[in-house]
C-alpha atoms as a PDB file:
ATOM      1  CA  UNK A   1      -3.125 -28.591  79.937  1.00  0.00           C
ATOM      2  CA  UNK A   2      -4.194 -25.673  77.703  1.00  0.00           C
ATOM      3  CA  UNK A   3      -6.956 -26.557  75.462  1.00  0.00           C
ATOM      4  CA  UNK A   4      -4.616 -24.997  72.085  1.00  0.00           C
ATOM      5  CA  UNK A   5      -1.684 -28.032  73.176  1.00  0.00           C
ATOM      6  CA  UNK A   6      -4.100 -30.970  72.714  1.00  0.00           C
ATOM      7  CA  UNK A   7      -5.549 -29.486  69.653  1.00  0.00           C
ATOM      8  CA  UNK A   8      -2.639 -29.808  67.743  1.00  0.00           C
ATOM      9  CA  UNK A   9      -1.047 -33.097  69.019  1.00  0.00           C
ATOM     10  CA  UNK A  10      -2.615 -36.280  70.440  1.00  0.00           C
ATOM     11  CA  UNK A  11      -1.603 -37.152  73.845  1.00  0.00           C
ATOM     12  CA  UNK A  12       1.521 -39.528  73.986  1.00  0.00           C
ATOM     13  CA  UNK A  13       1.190 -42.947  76.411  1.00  0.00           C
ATOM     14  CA  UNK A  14       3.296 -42.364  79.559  1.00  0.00           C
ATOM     15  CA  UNK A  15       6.263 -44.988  78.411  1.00  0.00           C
ATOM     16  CA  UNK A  16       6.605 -43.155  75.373  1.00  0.00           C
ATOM     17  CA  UNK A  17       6.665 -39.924  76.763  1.00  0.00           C
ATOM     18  CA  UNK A  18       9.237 -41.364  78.943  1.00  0.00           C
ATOM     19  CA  UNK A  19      11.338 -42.565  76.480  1.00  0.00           C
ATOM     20  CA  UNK A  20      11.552 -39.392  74.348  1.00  0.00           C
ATOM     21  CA  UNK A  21      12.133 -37.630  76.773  1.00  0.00           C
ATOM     22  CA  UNK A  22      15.622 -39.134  77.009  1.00  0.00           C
ATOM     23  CA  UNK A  23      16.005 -37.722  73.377  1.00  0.00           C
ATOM     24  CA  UNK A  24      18.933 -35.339  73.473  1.00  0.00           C
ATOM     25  CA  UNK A  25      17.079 -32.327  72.796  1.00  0.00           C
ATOM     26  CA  UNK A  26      13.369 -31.454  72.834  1.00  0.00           C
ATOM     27  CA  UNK A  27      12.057 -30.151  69.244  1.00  0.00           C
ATOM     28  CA  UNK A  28       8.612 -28.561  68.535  1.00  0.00           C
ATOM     29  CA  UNK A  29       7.283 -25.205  68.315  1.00  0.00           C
ATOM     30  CA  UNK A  30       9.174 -24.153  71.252  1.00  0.00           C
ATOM     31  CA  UNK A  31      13.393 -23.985  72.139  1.00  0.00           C
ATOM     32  CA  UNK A  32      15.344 -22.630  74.955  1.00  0.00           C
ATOM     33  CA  UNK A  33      16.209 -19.134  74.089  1.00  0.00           C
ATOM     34  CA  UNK A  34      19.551 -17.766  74.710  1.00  0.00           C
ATOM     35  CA  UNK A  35      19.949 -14.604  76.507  1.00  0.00           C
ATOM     36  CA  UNK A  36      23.071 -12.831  78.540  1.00  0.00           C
ATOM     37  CA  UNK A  37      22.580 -14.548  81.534  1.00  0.00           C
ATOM     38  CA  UNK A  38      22.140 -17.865  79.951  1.00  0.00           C
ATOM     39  CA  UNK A  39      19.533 -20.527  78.604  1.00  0.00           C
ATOM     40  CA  UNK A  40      16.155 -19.702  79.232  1.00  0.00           C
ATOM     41  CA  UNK A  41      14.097 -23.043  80.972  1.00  0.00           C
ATOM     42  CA  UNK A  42      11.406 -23.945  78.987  1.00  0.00           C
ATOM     43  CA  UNK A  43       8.232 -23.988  81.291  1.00  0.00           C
ATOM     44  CA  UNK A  44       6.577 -27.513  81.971  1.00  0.00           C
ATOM     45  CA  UNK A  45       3.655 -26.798  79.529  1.00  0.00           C
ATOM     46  CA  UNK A  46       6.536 -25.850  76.962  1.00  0.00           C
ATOM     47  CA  UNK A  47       8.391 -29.116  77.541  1.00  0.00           C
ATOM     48  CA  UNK A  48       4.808 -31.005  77.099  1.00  0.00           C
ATOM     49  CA  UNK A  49       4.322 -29.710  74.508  1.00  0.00           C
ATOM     50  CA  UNK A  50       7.362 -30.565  72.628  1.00  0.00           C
ATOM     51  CA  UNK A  51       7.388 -34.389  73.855  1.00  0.00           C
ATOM     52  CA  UNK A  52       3.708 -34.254  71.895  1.00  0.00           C
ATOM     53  CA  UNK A  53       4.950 -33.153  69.072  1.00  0.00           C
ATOM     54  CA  UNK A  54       8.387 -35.765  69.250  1.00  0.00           C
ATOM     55  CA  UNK A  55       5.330 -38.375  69.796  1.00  0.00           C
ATOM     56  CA  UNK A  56       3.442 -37.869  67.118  1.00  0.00           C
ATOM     57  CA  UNK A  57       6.322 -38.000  64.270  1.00  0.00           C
ATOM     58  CA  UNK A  58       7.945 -40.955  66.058  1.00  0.00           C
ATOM     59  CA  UNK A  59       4.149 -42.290  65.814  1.00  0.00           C
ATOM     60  CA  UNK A  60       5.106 -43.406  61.853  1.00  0.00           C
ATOM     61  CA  UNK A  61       7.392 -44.941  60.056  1.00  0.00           C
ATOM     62  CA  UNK A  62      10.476 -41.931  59.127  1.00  0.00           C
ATOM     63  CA  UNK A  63      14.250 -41.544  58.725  1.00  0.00           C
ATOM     64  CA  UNK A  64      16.668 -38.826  59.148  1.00  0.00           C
ATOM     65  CA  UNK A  65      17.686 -37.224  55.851  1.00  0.00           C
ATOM     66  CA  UNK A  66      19.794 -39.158  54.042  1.00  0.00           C
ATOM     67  CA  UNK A  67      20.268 -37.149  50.464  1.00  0.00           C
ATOM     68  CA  UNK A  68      23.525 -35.239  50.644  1.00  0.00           C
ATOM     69  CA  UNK A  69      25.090 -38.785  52.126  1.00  0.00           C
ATOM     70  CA  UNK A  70      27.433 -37.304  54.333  1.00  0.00           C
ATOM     71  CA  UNK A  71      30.308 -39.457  55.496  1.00  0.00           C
ATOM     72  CA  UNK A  72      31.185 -38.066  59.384  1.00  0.00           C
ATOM     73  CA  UNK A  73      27.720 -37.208  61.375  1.00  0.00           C
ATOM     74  CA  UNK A  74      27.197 -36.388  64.980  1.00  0.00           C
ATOM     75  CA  UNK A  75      24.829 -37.540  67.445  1.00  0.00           C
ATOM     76  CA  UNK A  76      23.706 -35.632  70.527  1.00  0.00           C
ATOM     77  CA  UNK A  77      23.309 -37.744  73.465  1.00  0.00           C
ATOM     78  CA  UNK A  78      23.049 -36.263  76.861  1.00  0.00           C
ATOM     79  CA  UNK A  79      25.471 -37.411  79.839  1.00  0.00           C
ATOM     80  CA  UNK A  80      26.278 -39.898  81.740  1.00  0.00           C
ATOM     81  CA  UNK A  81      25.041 -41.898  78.593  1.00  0.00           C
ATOM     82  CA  UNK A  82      27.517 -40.201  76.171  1.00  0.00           C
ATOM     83  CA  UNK A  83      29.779 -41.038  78.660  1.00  0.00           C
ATOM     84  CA  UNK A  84      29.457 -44.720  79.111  1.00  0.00           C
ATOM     85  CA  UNK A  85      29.495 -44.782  75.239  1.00  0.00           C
ATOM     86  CA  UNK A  86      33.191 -42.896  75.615  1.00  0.00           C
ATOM     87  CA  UNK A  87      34.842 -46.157  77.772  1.00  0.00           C
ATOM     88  CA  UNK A  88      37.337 -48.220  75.924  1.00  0.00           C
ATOM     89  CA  UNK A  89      36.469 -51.214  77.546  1.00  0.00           C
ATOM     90  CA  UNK A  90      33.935 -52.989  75.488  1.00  0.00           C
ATOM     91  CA  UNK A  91      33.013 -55.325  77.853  1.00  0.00           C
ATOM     92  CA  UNK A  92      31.470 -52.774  80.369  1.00  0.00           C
ATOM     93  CA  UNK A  93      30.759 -49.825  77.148  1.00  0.00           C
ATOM     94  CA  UNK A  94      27.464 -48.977  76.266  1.00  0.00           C
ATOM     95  CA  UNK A  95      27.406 -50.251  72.732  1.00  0.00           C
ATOM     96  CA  UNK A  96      23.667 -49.549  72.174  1.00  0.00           C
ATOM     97  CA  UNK A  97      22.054 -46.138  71.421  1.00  0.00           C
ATOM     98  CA  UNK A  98      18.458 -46.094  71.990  1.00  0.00           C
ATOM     99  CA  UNK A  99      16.347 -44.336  69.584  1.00  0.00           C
ATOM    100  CA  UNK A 100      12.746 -43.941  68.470  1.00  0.00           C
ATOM    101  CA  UNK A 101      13.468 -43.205  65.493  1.00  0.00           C
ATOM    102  CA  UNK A 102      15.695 -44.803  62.661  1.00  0.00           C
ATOM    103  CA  UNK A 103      17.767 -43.711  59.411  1.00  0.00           C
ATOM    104  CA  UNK A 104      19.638 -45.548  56.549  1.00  0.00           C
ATOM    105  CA  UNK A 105      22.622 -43.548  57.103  1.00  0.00           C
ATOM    106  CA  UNK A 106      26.076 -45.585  58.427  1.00  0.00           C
ATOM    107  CA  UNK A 107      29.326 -43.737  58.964  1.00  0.00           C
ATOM    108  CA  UNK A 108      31.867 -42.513  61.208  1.00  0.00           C
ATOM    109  CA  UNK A 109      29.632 -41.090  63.984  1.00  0.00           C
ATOM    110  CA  UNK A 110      30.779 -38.089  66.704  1.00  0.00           C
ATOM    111  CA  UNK A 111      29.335 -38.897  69.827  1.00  0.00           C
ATOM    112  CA  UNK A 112      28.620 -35.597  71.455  1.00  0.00           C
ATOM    113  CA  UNK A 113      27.545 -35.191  75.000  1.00  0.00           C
ATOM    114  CA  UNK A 114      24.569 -32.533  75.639  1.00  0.00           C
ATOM    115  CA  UNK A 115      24.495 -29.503  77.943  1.00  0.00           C
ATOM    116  CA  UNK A 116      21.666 -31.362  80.272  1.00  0.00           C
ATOM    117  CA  UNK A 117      22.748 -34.191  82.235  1.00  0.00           C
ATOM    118  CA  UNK A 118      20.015 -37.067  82.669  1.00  0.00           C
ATOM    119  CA  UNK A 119      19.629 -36.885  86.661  1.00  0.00           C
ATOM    120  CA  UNK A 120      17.643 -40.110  86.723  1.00  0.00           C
ATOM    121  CA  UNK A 121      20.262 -42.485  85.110  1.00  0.00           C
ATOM    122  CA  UNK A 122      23.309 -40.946  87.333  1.00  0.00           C
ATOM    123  CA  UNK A 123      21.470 -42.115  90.060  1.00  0.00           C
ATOM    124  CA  UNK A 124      20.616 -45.859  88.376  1.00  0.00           C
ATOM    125  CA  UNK A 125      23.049 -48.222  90.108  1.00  0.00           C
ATOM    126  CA  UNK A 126      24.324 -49.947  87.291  1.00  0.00           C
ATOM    127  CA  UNK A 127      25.652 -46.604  85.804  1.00  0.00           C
ATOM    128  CA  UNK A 128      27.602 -45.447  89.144  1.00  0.00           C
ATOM    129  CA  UNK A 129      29.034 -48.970  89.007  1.00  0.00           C
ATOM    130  CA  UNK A 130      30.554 -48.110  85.548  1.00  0.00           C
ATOM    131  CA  UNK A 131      31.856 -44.639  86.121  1.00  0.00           C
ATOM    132  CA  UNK A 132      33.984 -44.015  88.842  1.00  0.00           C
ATOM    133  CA  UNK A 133      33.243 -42.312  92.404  1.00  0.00           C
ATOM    134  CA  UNK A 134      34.845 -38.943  91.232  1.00  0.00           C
ATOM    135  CA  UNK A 135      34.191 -38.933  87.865  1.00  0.00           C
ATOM    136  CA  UNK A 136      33.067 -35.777  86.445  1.00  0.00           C
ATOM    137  CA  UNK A 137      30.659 -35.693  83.688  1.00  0.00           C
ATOM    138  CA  UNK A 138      31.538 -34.331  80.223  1.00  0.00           C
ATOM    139  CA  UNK A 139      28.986 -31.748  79.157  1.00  0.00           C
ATOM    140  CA  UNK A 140      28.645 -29.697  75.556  1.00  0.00           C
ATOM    141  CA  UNK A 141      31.404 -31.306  73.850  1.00  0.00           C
ATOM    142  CA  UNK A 142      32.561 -33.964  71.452  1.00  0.00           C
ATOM    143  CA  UNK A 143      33.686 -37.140  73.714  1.00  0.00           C
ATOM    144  CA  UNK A 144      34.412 -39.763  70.872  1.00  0.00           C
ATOM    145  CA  UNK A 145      34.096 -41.357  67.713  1.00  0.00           C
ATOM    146  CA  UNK A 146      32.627 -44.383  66.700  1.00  0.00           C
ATOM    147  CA  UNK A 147      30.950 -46.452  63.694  1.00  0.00           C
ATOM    148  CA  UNK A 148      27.550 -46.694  63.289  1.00  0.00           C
ATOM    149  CA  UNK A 149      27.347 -50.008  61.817  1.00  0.00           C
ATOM    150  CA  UNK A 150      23.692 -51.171  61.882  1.00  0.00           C
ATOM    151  CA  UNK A 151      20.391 -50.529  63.461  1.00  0.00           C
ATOM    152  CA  UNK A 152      18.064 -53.001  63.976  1.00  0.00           C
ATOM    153  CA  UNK A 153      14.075 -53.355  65.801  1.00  0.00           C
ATOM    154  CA  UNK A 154      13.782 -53.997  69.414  1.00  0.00           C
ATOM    155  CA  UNK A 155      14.723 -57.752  69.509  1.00  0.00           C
ATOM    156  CA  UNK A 156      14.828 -57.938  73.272  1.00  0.00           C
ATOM    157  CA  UNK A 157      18.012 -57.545  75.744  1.00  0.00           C
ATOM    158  CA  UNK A 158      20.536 -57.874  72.610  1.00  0.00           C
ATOM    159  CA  UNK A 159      22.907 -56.249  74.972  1.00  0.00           C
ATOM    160  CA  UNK A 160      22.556 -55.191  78.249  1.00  0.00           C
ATOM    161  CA  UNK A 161      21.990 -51.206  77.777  1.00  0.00           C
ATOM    162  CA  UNK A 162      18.970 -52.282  74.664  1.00  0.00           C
ATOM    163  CA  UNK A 163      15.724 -50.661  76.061  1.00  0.00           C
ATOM    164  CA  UNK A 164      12.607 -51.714  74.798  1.00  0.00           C
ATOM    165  CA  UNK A 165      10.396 -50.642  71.939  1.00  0.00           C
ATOM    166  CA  UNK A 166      13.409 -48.770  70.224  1.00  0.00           C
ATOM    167  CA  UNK A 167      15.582 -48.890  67.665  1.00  0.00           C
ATOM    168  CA  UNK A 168      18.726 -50.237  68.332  1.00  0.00           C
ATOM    169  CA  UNK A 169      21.954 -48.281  67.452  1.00  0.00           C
ATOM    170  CA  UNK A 170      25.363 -50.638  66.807  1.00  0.00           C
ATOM    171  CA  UNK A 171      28.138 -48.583  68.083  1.00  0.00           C
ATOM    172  CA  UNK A 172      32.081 -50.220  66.833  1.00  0.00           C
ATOM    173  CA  UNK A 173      35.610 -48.913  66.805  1.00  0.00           C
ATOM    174  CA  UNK A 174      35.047 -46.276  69.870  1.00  0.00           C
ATOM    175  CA  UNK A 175      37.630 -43.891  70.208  1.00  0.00           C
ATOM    176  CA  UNK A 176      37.629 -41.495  73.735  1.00  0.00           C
ATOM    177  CA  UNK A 177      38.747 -38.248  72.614  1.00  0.00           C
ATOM    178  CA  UNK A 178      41.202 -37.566  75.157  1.00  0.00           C
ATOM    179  CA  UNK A 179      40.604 -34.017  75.103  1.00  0.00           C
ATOM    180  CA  UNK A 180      36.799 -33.485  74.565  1.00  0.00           C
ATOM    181  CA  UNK A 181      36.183 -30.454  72.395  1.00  0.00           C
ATOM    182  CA  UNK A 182      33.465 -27.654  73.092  1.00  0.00           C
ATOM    183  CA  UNK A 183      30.946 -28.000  71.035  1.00  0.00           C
ATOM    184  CA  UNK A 184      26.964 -27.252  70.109  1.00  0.00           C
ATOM    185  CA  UNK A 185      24.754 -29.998  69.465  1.00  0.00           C
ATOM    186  CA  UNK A 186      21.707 -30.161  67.581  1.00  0.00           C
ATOM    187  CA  UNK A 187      18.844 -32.259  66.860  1.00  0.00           C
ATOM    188  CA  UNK A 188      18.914 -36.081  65.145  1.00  0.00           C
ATOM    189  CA  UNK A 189      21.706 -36.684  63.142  1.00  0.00           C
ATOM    190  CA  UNK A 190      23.890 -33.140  62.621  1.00  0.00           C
ATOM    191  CA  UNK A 191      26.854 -32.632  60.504  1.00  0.00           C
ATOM    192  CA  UNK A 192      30.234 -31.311  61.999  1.00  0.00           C
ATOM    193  CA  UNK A 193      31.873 -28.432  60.436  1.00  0.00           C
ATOM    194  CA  UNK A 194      35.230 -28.543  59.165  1.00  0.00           C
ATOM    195  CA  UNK A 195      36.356 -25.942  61.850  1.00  0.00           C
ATOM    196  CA  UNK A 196      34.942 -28.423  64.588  1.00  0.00           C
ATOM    197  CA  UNK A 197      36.840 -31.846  62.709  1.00  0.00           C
ATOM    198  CA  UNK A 198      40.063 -29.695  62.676  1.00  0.00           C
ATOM    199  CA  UNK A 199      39.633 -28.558  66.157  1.00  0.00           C
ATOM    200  CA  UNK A 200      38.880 -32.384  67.348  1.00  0.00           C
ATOM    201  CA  UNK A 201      42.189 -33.523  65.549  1.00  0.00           C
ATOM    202  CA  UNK A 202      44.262 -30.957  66.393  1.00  0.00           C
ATOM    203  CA  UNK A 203      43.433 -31.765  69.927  1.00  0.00           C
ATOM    204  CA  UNK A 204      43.662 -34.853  69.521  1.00  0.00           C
ATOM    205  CA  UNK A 205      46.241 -36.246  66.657  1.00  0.00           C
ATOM    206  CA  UNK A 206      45.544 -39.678  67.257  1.00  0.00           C
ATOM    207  CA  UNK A 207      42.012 -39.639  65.431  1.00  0.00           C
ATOM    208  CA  UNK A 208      43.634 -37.151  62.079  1.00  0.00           C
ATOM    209  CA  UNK A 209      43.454 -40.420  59.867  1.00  0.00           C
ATOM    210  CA  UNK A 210      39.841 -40.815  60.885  1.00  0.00           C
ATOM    211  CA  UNK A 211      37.891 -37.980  60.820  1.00  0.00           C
ATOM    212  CA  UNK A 212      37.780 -36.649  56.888  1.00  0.00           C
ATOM    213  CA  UNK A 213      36.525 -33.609  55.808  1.00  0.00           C
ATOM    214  CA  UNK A 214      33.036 -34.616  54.998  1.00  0.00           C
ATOM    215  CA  UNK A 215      32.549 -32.053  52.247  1.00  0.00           C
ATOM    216  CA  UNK A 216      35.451 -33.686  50.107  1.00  0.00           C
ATOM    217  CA  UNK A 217      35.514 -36.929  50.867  1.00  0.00           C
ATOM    218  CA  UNK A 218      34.098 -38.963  48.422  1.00  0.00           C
ATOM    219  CA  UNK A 219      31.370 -42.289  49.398  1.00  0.00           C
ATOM    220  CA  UNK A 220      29.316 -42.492  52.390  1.00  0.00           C
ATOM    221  CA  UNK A 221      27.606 -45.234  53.800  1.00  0.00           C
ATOM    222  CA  UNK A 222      24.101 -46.706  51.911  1.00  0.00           C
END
């Protein structure tokens, strides 16, 4: 480790690091960079780097912005995770979202599935179990919608998909897109465009009633 990285950020404790580095998209001083051929990989040193950085502000007490109260957000979550959100069936649906981090925001919530799959949970048993043998995984796009109802502390299995020492995210009234639309996500909480909530109901009519225009509807949630 370069003497400059622990200068600037404490060394996170193994679980933690583990856990954030689940987070749908590394932040810090350093981001993939975009060139002809492609994303650029960060280097390892890069990607430590960041997860010091996520460690330290998930080290106190914060919230996503909440001012301009925004009534449709979107959440970047990276596959298969998005995808067992996406399953109608509630009794096999992951219904929790892990976070380290917390906000007062509720609302109609995108759930939208990163570029980089998570290669350790496709290969967790309990996940294969709940996707099918030829399932393909849905990457970069919008997969459904749900409600973020509530978030509450780690209060132990609460469901079966609750990790510990996170917040938990209550996910109701899932809707699969049933054409997933192409999409870039971003960090935390992100707010769709209106050229992205037209292009998810035009593809797919049955959500139209749902998904308002989130710079002219009027109330949010608290």
């Amino acid at each position: 480790m370069a003497s400059h990285l622990s200068a600037h950020a404490p060394v996170a404790d193994s679980p933690l690091l583990a856990r954030l580095s689940r987070e749908a998209i590394p932040t810090g001083a350093y981001f993939r960079s975009r060139t002809p051929a492609g994303a650029r990989p960060l280097t390892s040193e890069q990607q430590h780097h960041n997860l010091q950085l996520l460690a330290t502000a998930s080290s106190r007490p914060q919230t996503a912005p909440d001012h301009d109260r925004t009534p449709i957000r979107c959440l970047t979550i990276r596959p298969p995770w998005s995808d067992l959100i996406a399953i109608k069936d509630d009794r096999v649906a992951k219904r929790i979202e892990n976070r380290v981090w917390t906000t007062h925001w509720r609302g109609t919530l995108l759930i939208h599935a990163g570029a980089e799959v998570d290669l350790r949970a496709t290969a967790l048993p309990y996940v294969r179990a709940r996707l099918d043998d030829d399932y393909e995984l849905v990457r970069g796009a919008v997969v459904a919608v749900a409600d973020l109802t509530g978030i509450h502390d780690d209060d132990g299995p609460c469901t079966f998909w609750s990790e510990p020492d996170c917040f938990h995210w209550e996910l109701a009234r899932v809707q699969r897109l049933t054409t997933p639309v192409p999409a870039r996500g971003a960090q935390r909480l992100w707010r769709p465009t209106p050229k992205l909530l037209r292009q998810i109901t035009d593809a797919n009519p049955h959500l139209s009633g749902r998904l308002t225009d989130p710079y002219t509807a009027q109330g949010a949630g608290a």
